[in-house]
Protein backbone atom coordinates (compact mmCIF):
# COMPACT_ATOMS: atom_id res chain seq x y z
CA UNK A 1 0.00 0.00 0.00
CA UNK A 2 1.28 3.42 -0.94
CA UNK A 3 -0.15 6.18 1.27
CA UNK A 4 1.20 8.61 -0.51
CA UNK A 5 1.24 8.62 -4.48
CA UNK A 6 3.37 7.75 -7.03
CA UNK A 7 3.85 9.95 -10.06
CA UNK A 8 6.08 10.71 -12.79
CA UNK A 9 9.06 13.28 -12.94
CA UNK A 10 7.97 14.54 -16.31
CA UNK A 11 4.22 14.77 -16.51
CA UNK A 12 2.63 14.08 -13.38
CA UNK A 13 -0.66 14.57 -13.34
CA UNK A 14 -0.04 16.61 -10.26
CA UNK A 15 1.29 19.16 -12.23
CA UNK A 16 -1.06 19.71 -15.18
CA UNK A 17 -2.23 22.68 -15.12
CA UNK A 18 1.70 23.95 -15.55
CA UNK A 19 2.96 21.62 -17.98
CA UNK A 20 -0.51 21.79 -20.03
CA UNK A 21 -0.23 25.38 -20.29
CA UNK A 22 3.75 25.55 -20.37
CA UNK A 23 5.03 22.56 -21.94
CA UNK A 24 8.71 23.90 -21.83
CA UNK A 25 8.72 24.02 -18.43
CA UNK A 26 9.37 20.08 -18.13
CA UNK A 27 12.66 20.86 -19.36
CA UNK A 28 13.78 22.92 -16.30
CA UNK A 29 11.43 22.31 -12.90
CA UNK A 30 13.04 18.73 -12.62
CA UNK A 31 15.91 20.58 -11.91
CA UNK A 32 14.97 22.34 -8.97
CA UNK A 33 15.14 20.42 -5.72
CA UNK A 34 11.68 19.25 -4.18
CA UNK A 35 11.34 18.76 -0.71
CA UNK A 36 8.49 17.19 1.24
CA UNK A 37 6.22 19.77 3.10
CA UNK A 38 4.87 18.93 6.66
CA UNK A 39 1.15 18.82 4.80
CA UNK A 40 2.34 16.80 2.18
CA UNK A 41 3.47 14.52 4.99
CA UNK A 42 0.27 14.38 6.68
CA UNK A 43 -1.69 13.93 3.48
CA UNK A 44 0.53 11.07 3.30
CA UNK A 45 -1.21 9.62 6.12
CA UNK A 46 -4.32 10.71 5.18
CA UNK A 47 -4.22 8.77 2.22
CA UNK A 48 -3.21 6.09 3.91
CA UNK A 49 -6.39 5.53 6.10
CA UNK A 50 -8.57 6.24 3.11
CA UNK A 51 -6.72 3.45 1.09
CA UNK A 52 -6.74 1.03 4.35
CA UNK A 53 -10.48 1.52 4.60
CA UNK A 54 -11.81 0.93 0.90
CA UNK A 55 -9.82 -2.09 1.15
CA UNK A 56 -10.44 -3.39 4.13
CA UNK A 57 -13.53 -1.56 5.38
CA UNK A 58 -11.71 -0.16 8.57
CA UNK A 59 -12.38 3.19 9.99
CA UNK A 60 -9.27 5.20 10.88
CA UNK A 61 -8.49 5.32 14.34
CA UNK A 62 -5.05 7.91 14.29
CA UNK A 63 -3.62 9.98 17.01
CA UNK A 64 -5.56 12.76 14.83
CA UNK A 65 -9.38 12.55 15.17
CA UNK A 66 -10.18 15.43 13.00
CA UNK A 67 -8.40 13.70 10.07
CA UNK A 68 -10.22 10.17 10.87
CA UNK A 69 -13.23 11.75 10.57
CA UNK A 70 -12.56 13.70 7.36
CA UNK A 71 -11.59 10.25 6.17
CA UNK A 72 -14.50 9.04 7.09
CA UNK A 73 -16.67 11.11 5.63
CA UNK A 74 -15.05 10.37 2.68
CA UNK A 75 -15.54 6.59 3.14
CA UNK A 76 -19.35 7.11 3.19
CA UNK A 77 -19.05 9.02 -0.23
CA UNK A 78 -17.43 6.00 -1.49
CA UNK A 79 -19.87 3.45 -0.59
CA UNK A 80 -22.74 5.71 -1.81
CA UNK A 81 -21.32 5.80 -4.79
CA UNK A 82 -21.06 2.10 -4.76
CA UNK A 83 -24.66 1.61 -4.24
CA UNK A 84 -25.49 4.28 -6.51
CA UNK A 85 -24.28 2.85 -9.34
CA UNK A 86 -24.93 -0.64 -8.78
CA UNK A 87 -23.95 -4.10 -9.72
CA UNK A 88 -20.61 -4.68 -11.50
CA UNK A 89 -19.02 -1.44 -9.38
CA UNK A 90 -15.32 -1.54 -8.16
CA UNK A 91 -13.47 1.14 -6.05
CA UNK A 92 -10.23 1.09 -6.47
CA UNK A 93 -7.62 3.05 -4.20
CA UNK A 94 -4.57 4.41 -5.10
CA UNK A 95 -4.57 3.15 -8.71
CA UNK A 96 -1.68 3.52 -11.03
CA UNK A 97 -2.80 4.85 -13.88
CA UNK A 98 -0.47 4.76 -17.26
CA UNK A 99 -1.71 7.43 -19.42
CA UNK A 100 -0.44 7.02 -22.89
CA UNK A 101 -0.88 10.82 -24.15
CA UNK A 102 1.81 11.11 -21.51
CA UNK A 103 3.57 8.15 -21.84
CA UNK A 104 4.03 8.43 -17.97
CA UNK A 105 1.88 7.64 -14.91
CA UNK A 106 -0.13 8.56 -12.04
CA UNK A 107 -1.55 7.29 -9.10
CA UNK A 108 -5.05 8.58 -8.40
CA UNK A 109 -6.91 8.43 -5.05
CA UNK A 110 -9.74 6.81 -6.08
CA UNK A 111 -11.38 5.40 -9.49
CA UNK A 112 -14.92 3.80 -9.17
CA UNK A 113 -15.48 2.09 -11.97
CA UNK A 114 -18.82 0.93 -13.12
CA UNK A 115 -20.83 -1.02 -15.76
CA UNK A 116 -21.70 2.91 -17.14
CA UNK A 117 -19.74 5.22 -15.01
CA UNK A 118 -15.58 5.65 -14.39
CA UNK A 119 -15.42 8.23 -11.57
CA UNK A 120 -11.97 9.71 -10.31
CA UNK A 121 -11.92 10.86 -6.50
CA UNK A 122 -9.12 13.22 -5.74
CA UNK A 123 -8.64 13.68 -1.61
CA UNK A 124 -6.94 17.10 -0.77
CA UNK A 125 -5.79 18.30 2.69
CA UNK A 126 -4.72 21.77 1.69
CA UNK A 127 -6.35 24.52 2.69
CA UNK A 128 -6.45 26.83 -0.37
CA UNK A 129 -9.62 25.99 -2.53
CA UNK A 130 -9.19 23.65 -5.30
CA UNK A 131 -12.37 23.30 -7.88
CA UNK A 132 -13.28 20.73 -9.67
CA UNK A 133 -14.46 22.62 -12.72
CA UNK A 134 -13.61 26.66 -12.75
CA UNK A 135 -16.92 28.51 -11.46
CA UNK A 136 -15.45 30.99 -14.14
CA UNK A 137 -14.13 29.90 -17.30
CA UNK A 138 -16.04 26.33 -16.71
CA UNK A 139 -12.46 24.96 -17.45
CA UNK A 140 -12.34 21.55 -15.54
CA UNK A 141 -9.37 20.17 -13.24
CA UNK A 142 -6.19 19.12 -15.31
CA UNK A 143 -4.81 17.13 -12.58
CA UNK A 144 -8.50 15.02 -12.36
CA UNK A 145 -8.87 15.14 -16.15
CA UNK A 146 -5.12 13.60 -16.75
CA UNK A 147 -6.48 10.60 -14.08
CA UNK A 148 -9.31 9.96 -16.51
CA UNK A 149 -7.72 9.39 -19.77
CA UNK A 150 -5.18 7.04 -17.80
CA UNK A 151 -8.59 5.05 -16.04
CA UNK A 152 -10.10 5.22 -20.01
CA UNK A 153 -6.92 3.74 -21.12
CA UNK A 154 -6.98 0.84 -18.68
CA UNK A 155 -11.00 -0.08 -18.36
CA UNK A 156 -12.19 1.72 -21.76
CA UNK A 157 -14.76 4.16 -22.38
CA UNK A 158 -17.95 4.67 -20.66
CA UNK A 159 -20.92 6.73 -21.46
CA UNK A 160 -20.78 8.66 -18.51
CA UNK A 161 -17.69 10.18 -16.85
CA UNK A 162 -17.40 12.11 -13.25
CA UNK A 163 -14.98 14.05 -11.15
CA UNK A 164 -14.94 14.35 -7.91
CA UNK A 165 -12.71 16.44 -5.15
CA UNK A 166 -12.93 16.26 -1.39
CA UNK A 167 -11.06 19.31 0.35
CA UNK A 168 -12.53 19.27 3.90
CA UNK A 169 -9.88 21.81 5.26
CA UNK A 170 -11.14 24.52 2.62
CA UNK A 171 -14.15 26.66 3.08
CA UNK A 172 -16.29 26.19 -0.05
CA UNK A 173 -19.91 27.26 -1.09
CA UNK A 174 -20.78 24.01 -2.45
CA UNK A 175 -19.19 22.04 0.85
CA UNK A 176 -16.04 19.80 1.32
CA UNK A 177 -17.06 17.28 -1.17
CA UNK A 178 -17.59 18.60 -4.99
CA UNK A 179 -18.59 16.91 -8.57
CA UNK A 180 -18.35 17.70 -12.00
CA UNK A 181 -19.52 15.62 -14.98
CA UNK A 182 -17.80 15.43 -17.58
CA UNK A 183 -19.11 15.30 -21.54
CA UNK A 184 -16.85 12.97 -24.24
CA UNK A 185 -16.06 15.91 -26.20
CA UNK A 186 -14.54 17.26 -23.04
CA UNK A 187 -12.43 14.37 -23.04
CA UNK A 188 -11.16 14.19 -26.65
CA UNK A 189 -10.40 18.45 -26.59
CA UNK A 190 -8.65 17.95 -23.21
CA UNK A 191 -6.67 14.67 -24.98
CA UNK A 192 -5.68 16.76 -28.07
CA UNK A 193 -4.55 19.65 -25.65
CA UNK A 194 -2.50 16.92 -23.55
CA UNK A 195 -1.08 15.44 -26.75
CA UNK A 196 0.33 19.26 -27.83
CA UNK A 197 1.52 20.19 -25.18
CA UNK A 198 3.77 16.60 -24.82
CA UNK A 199 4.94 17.71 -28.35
CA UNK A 200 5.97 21.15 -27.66
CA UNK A 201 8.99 22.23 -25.82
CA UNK A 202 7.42 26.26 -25.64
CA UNK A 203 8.14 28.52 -22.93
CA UNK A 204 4.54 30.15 -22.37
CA UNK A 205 3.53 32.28 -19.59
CA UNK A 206 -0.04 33.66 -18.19
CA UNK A 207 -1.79 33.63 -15.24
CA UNK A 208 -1.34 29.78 -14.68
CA UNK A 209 2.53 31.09 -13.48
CA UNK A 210 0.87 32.57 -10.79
CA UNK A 211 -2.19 30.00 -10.15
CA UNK A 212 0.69 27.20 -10.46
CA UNK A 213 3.76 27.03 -8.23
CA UNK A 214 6.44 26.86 -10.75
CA UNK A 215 10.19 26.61 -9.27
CA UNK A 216 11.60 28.76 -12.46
CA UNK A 217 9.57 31.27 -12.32
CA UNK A 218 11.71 33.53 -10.54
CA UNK A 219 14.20 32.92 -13.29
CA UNK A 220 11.76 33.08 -16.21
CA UNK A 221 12.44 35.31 -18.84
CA UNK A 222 9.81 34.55 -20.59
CA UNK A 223 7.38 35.28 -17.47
CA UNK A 224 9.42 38.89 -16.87
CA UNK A 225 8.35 39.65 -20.58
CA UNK A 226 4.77 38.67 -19.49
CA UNK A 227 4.75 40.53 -16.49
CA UNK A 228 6.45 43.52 -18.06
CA UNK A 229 4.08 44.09 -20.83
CA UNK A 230 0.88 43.19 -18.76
CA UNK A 231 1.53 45.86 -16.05
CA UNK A 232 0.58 46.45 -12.74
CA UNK A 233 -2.50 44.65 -12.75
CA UNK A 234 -0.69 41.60 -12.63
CA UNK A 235 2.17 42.67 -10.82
CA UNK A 236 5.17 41.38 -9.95
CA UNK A 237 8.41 41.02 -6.65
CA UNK A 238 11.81 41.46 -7.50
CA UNK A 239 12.79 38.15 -5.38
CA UNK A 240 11.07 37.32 -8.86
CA UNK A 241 13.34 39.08 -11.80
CA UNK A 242 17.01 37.46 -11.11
CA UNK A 243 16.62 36.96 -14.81
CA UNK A 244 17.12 40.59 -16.15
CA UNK A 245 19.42 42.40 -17.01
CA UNK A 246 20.98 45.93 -15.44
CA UNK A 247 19.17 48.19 -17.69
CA UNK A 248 15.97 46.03 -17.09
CA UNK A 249 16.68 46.14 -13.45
CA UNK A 250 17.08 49.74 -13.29
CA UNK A 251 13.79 50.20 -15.05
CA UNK A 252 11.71 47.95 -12.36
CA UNK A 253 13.12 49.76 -9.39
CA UNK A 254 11.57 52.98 -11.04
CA UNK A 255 8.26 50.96 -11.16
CA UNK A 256 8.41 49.41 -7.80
CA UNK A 257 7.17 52.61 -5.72
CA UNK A 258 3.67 52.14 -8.09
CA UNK A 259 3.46 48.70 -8.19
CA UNK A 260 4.58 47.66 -4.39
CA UNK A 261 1.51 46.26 -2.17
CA UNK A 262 -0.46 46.62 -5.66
CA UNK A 263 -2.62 43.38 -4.06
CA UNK A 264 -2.96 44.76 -0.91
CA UNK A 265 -4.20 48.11 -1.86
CA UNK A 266 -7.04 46.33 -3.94
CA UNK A 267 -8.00 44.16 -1.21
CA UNK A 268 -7.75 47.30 0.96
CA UNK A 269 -10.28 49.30 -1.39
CA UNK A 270 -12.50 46.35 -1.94
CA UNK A 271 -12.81 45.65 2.00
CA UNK A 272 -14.18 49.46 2.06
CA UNK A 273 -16.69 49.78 -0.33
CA UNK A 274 -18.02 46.35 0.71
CA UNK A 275 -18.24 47.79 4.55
CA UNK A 276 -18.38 51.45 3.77
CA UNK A 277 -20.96 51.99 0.47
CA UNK A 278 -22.65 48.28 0.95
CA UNK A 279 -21.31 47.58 -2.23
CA UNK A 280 -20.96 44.68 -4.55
CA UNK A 281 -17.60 43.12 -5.84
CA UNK A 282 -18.91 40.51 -8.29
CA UNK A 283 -17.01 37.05 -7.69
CA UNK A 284 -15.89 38.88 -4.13
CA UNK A 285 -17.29 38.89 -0.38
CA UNK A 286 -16.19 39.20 3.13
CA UNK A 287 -16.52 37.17 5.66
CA UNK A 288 -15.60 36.97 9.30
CA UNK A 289 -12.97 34.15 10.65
CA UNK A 290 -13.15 32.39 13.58
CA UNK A 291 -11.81 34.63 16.74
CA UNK A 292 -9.60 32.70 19.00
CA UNK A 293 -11.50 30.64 21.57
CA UNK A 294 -10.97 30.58 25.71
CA UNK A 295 -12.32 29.32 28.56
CA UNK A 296 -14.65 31.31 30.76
CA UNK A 297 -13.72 29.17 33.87
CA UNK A 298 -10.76 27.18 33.87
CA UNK A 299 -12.10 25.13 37.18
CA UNK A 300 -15.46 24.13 35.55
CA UNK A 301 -13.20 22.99 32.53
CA UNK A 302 -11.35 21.04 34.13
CA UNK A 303 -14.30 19.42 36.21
CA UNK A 304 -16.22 18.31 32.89
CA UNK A 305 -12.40 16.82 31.62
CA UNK A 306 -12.24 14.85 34.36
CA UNK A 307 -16.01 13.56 34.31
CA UNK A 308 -15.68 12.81 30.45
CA UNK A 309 -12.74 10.91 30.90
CA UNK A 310 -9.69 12.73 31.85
CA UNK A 311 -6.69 11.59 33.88
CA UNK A 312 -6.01 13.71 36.87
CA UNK A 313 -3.09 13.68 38.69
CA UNK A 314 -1.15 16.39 40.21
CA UNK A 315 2.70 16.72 39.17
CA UNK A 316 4.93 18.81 40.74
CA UNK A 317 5.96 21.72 38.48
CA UNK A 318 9.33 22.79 40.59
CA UNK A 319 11.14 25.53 41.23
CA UNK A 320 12.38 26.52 37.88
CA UNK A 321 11.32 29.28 35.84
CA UNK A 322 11.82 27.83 32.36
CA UNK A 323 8.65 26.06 33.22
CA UNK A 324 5.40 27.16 33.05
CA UNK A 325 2.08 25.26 33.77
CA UNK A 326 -0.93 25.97 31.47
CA UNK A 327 -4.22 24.64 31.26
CA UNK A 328 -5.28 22.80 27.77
CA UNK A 329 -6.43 24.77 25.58
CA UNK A 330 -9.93 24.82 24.06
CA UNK A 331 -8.79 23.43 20.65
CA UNK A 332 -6.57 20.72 22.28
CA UNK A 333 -9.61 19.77 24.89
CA UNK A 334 -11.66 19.53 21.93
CA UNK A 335 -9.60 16.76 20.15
CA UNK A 336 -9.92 15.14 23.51
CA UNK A 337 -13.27 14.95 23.35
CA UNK A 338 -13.40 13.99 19.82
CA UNK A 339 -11.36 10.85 20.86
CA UNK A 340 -12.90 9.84 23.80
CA UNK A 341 -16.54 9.45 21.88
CA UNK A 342 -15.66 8.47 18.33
CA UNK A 343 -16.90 4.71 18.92
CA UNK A 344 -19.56 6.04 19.40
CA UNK A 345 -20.22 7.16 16.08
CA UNK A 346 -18.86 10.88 14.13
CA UNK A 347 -21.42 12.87 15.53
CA UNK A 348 -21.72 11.94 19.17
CA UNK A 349 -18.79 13.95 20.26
CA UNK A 350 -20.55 17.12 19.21
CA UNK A 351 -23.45 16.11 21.43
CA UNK A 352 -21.25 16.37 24.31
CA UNK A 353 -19.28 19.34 23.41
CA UNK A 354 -22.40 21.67 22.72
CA UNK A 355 -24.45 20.59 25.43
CA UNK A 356 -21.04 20.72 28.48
CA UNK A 357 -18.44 23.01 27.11
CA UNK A 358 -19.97 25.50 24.30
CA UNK A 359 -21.27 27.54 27.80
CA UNK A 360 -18.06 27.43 29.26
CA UNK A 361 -16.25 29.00 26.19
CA UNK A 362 -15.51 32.58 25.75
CA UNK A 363 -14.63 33.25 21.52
CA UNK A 364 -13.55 36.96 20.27
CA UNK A 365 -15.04 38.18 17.34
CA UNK A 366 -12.83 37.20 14.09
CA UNK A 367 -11.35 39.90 11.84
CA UNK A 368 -13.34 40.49 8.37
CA UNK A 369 -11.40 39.49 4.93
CA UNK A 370 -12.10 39.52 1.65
CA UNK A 371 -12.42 36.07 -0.06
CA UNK A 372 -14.07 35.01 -3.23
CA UNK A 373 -17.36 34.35 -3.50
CA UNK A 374 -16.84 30.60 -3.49
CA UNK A 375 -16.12 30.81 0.15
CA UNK A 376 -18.61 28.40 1.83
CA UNK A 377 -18.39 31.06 5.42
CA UNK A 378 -21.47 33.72 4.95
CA UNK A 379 -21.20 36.91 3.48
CA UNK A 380 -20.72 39.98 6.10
CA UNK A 381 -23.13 42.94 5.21
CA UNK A 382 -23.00 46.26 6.65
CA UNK A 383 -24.68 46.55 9.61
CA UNK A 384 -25.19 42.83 10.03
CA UNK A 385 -23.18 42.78 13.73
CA UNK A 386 -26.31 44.59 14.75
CA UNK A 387 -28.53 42.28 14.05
CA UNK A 388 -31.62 41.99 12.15
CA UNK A 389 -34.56 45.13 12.04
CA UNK A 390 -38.03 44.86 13.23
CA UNK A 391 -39.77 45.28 9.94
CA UNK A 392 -43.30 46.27 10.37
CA UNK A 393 -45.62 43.19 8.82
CA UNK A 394 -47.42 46.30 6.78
CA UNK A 395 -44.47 47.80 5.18
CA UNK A 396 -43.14 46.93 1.78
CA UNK A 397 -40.11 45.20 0.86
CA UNK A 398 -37.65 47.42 -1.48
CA UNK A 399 -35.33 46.11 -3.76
CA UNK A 400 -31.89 45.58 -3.05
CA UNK A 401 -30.25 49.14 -3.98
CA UNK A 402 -26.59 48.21 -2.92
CA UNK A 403 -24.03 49.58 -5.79
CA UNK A 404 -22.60 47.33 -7.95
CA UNK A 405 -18.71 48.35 -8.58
């Protein structure tokens, strides 16, 4: 069992969306050293448990409860599927895929594959939002769609095709778990675009450079060009532009005063016509994150610790004033809790929490920032904090007069 997938130094499907867009860029990013992340880690083990239990049919029990029950969650989705689609349905986990308009490989998290149906599952733990299919230029996932001609190649075609992405650690609009379906001729334009790009060896550079993490791009010259003659609005840092010249170098420091915190200052002016005017950004919104959380009484907490289960014992702390005793934090008590009442099924720990600790927990209102309007949080509205307005039952309802900018 692999936990964590296998791909290709060339063309893994993990990279798509650069290589697609970029094909010379296969020549150099190999190149660059890679070195595993502390999330990629932990997706590791995430995948892990997900592969453990399709096979096997056992629930992750892990040191981490909030990842068991994402995987869990997932798990369900699975069998659903499973039963949706009937007789003749296999899930496989981890599949190695060889994708011949590659001539490489990937190993996708999941492929469900049906009388009618091949499905590719894709379980991410990051926390910036990954879609399925692009809510703006309907483009859908490379990574997902490179998966699906591999799992065409290996069980042949099938009249219908889906992809599906489960990102529990992202806020979304249309929740952790999201599907696209995809048509044929989606397939056979996103082949002939695969097939190119394996055939060309162009530099090419757009606003996938800054979508996709590319290694070279700091080095680019192709993406200075880009970013010269697009301007501002795209912008650019000079830890970015080791690739020009003197002359050129000369020129961007004259630019920098306009162009520094260029981001910022738009998120800055959105953020105040939002709060300020009650206006509409189209594709933008704000919305309040969580404040931090703290305990109201630290005694009562650590009463209804110690009735739900935890040890209690009194250790002597010493004289020494490197050390300090705390009491467990809210989060940390939390993913007590979660542990102690997981046999119990995924939603009994929530039972407990609400009903003993909610009361005892004191949580400071979270700063407002701008996301898009994917976000799953709700949108903050002027005035909202206060609450909702009597209306009077006889008055009538206007129409919503906010500005649209």
């Amino acid at each position: 069992m692999a936990g964590a997938a296998l791909h290709a130094d060339f063309y893994p499907p993990s990279s798509a969306a650069r290589y697609l867009n970029c094909p010379g860029s296969v020549t150099i990013v190999p190149l660059y050293p890679h070195e595993d992340s502390a999330q990629s880690l932990k997706g590791g083990v995430s995948h892990l448990a997900l592969e453990i239990g399709i096979l096997f049919g056992i629930r992750p029990r892990s040191a981490d409860p909030v990842m068991d029950e994402q995987v869990e969650v997932l798990l369900d989705w699975v069998q659903e599927r499973r039963n949706e689609y009937g007789l003749g349905t296999v899930v496989y986990p981890e599949q190695q895929l060889d994708i011949p308009e590659t001539g490489e490989f990937g190993t996708a998290d999941i492929v469900i594959v049906s009388p009618s149906v091949l499905h590719i599952g894709d379980h991410k733990d990051g926390y910036v939002t990954v879609e399925v299919r692009d809510p703006k230029t309907a483009e859908l996932n490379d990574q997902l769609m490179t998966y699906l001609l591999g799992a065409i190649a290996k069980y042949g075609e099938r009249s219908r095709y889906a992809l599906t992405i489960h990102q529990p650690n992202a806020s979304h609009l249309d929740g952790a778990i999201r599907t696209a379906w995809v048509t044929a001729q989606e397939v056979a334009d996103f082949r002939l675009r695969t097939e190119w790009a394996v055939g060309s060896r162009e530099f090419r550079a757009g606003p996938w450079c800054k979508k996709v993490y590319c290694e070279h791009r700091g080095a680019c010259a192709t993406f200075h060009a880009w970013v010269l003659e697009a301007g501002a609005p795209h912008g650019w840092h000079t830890s970015e532009l080791n690739a020009i010249d003197g002359q050129q170098l000369s020129k961007a420091l004259d630019l920098s005063d306009i162009i520094h915190g260029y981001r910022g200052e738009l998120r800055k002016e959105a953020t105040r016509r939002i709060l300020q005017m009650d206006a509409l950004i189209p594709g933008y919104k704000l919305v309040r994150i969580t404040g931090t959380r703290e305990w109201i009484n630290e005694a009562n907490a650590k009463q209804m610790l110690i009735d739900h289960g935890a040890p209690h014992f009194e250790a002597p702390i010493g004289g020494d004033v490197l050390y300090k005793r705390t009491f467990l934090s809210v989060k940390a008590a939390e993913d007590f809790i979660r542990l102690q009442y997981r046999e119990f099924g995924r939603g009994k720990w929530k039972e407990i929490w609400d009903e003993f600790f909610v009361p005892n927990i004191r949580e400071a209102s979270g700063a407002l920032v701008l996301e898009r309007a994917t976000d799953g949080r709700p949108a903050h509205k002027r005035g909202s904090e206060f609450g909702e307005l009597n209306i009077p039952h006889n008055s009538v309802p206007t129409a919503d007069k906010r500005i649209v900018i």
